[in-house]
C-alpha atoms as a PDB file:
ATOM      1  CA  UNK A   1      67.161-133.618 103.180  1.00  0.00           C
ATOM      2  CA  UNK A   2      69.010-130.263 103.901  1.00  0.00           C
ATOM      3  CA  UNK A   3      72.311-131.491 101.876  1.00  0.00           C
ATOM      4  CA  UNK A   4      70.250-131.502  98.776  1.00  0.00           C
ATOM      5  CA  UNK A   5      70.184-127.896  98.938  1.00  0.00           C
ATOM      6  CA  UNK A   6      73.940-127.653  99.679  1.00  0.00           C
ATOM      7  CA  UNK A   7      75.465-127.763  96.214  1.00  0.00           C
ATOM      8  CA  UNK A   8      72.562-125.172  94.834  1.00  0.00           C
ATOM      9  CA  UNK A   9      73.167-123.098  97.891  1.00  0.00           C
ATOM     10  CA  UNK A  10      76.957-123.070  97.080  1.00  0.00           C
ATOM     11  CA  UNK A  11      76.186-122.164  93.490  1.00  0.00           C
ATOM     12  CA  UNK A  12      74.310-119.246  94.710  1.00  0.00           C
ATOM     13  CA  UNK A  13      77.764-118.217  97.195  1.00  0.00           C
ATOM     14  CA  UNK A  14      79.835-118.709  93.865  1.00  0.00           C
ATOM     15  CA  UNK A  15      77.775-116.694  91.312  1.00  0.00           C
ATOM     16  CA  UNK A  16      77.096-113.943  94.125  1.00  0.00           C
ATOM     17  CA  UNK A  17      80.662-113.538  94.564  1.00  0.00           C
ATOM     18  CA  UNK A  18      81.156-113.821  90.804  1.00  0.00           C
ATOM     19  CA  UNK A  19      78.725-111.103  90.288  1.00  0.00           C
ATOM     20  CA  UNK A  20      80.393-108.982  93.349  1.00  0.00           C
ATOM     21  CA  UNK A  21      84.177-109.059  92.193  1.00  0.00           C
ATOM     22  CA  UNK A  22      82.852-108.521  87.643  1.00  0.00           C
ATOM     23  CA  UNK A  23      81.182-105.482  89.319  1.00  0.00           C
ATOM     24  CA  UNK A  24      84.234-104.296  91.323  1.00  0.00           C
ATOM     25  CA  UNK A  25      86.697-105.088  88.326  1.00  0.00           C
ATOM     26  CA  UNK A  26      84.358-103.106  85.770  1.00  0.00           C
ATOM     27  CA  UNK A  27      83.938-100.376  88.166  1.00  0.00           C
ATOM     28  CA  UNK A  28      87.788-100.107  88.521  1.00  0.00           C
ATOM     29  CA  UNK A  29      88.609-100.653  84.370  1.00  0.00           C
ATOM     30  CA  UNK A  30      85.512 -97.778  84.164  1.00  0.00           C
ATOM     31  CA  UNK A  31      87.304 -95.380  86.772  1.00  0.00           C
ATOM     32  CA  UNK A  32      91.001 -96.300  85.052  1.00  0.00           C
ATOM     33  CA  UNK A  33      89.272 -95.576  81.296  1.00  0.00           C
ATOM     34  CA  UNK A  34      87.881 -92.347  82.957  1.00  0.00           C
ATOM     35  CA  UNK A  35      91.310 -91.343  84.850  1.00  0.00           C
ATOM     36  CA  UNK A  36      92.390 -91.834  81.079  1.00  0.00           C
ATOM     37  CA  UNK A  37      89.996 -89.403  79.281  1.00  0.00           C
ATOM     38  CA  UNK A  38      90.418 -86.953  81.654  1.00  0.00           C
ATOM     39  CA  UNK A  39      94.359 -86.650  80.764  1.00  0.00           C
ATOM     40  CA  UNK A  40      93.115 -86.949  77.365  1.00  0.00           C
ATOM     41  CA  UNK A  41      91.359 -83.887  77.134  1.00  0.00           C
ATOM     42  CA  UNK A  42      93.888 -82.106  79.021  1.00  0.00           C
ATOM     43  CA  UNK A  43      96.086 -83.286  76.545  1.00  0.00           C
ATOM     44  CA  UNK A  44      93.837 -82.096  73.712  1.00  0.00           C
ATOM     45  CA  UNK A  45      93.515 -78.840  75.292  1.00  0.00           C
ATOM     46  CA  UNK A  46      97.089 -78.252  75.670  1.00  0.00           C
ATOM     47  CA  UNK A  47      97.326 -78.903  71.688  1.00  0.00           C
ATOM     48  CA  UNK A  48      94.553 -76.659  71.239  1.00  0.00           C
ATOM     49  CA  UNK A  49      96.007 -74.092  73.231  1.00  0.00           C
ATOM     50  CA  UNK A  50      99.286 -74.267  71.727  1.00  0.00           C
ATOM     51  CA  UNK A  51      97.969 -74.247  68.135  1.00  0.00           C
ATOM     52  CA  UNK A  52      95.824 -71.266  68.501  1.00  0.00           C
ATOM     53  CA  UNK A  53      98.825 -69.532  69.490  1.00  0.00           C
ATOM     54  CA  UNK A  54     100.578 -70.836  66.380  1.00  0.00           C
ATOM     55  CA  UNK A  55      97.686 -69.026  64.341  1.00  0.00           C
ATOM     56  CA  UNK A  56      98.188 -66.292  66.331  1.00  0.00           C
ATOM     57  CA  UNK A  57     101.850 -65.879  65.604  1.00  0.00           C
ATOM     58  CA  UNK A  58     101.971 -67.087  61.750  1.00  0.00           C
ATOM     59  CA  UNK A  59      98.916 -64.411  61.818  1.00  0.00           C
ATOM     60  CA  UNK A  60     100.843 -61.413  62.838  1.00  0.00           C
ATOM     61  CA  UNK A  61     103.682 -62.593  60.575  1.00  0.00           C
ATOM     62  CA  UNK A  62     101.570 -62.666  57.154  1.00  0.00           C
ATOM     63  CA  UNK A  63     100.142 -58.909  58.389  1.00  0.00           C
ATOM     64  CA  UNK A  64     103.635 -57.915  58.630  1.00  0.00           C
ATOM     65  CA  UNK A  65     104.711 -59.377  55.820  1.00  0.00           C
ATOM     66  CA  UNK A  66     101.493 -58.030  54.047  1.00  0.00           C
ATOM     67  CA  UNK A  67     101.774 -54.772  54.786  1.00  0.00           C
ATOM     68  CA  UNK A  68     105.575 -54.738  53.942  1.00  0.00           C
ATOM     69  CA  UNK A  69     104.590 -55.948  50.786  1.00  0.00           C
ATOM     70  CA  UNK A  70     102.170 -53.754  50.214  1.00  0.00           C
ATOM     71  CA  UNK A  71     104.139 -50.648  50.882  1.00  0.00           C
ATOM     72  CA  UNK A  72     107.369 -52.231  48.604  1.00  0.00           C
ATOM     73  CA  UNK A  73     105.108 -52.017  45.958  1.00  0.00           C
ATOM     74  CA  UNK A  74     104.079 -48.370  46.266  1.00  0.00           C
ATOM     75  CA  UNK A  75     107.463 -47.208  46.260  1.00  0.00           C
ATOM     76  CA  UNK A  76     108.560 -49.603  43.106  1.00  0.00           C
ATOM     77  CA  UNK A  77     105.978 -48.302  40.823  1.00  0.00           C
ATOM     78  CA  UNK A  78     107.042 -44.832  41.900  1.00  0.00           C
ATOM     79  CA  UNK A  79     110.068 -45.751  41.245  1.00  0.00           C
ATOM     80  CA  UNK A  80     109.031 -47.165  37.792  1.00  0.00           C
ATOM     81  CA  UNK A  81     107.374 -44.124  36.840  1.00  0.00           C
ATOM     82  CA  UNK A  82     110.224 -42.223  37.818  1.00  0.00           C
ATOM     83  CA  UNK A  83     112.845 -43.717  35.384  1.00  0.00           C
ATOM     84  CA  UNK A  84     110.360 -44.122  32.764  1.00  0.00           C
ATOM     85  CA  UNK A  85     109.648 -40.278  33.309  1.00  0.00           C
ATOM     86  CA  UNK A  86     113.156 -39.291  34.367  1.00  0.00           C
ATOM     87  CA  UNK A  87     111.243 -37.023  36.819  1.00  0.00           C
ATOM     88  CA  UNK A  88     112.790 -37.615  40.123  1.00  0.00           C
ATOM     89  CA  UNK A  89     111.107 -36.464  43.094  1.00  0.00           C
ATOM     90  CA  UNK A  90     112.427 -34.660  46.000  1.00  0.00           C
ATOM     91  CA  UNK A  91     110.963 -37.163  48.738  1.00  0.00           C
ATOM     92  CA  UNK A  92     112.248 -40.075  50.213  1.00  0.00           C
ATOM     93  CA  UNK A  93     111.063 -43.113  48.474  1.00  0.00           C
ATOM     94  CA  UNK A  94     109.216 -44.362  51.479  1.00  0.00           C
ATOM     95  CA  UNK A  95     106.716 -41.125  51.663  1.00  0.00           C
ATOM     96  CA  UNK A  96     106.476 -40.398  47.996  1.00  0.00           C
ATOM     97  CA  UNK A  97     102.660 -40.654  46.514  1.00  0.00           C
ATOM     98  CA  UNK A  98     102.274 -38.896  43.483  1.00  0.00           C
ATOM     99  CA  UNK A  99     101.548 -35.608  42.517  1.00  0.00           C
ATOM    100  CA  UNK A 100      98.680 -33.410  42.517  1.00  0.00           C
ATOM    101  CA  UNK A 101      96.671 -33.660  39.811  1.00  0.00           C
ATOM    102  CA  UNK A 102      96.035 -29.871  39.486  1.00  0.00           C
ATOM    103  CA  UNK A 103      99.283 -28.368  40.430  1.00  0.00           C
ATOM    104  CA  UNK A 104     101.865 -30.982  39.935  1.00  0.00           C
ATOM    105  CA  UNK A 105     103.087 -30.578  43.977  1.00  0.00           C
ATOM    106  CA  UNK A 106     104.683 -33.779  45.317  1.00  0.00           C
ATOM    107  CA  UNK A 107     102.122 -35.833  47.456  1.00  0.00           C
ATOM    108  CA  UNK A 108     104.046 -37.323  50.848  1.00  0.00           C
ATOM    109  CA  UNK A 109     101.734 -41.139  52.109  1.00  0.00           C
ATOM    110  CA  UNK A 110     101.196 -39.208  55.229  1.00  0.00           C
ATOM    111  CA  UNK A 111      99.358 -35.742  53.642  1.00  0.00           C
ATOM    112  CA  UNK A 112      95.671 -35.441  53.557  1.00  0.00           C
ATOM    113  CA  UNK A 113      94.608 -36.361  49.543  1.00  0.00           C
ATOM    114  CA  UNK A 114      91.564 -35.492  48.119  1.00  0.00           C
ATOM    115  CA  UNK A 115      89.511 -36.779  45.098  1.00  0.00           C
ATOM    116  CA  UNK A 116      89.818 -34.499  42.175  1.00  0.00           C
ATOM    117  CA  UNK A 117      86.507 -33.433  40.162  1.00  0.00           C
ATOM    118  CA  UNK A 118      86.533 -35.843  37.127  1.00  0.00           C
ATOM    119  CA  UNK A 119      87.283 -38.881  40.386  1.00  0.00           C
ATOM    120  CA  UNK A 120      90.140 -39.857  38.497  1.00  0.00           C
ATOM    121  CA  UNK A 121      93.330 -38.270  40.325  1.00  0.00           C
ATOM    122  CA  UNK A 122      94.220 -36.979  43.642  1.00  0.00           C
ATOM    123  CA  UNK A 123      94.659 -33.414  44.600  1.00  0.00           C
ATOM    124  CA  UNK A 124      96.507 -31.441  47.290  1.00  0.00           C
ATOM    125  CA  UNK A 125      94.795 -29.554  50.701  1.00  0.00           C
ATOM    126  CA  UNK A 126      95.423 -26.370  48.678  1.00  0.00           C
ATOM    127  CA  UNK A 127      93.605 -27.339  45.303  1.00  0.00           C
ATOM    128  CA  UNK A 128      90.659 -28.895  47.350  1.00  0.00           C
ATOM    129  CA  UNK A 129      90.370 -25.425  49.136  1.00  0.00           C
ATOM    130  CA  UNK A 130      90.057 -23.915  45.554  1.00  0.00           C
ATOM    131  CA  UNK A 131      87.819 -26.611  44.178  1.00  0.00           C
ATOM    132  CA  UNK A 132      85.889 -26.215  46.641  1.00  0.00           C
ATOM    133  CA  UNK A 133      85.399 -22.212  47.093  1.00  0.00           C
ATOM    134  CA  UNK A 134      84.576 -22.615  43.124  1.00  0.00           C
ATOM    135  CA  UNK A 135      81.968 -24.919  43.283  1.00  0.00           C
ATOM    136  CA  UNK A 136      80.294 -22.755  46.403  1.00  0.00           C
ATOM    137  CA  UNK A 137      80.675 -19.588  44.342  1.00  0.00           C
ATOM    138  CA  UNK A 138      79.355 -20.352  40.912  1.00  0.00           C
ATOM    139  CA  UNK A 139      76.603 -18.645  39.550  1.00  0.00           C
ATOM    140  CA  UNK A 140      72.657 -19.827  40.826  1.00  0.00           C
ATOM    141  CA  UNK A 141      70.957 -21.376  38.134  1.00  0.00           C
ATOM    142  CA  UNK A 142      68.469 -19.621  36.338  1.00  0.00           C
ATOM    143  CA  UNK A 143      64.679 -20.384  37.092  1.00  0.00           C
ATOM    144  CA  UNK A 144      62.681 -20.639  34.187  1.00  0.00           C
ATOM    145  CA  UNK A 145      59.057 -19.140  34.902  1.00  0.00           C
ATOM    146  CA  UNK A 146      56.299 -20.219  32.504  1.00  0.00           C
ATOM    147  CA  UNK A 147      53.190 -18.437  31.485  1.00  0.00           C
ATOM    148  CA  UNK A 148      50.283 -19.375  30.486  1.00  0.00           C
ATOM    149  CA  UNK A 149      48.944 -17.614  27.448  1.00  0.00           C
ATOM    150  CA  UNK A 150      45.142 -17.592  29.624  1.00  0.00           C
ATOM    151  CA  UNK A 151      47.416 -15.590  32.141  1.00  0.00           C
ATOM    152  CA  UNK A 152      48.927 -13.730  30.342  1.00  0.00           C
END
């Protein structure tokens, strides 16, 4: 009677050992996938690291090349007005910035500039000091008292 359990008993051996080595292989394709991913995001954060610093350097290129820009095109439309005006100034192109709206003096990029009274123009340290002494020397206003005919 015990030999009619021998083939079940032999299935049972066969599908435990089945189950034993399916488990080992997916454990070892799940470590190998994982071994995997982890160079993978190395990977990706080697490409991250390297295209940050590519915005970082075409960054500081465009805000030199900006500013460059920006500065060329002071000096051209100085130079513009120049040969429209045939008025040459004495200053190197590079520091010219106008003239002072109230006494004609050559501005340099690097001189302190002040708003002029109308806010249309700029004016020199000197004509500021002026502008301003007028404005804190002009006359109070008047105060206009009113009486009342009761009162009065």
């Amino acid at each position: 009677m015990i030999t009619i359990l021998n083939s079940l008993n032999e299935c049972i051996r066969n599908i435990t050992t089945a189950i034993v080595e399916t488990r080992t292989a997916l454990y070892a394709e799940a470590n190998a996938r994982k071994t995997a991913l982890q160079k993978a995001i190395l990977d990706m954060n080697e490409a991250n690291t390297v295209m940050t610093e590519f915005v970082n350097s075409t960054s500081a290129l465009a805000e030199v090349l900006d500013d460059s820009a920006e500065d060329m095109c002071v000096s051209t439309e100085h130079i513009t007005e120049m040969l429209s005006d045939m008025n040459v100034y004495s200053s190197n192109v590079e520091e010219f910035d106008g003239y002072c709206d109230r006494c004609g003096k050559e501005l340099g990029r690097d001189e302190e500039q002040y708003m002029d009274e109308d806010m249309e123009g700029w004016v020199c340290t000197d004509c500021e000091r002026i502008l301003t002494a007028e404005t804190e020397t002009e006359a109070p206003v008047e105060q206009l008292t009113i009486v009342r005919e009761e009162e009065a």
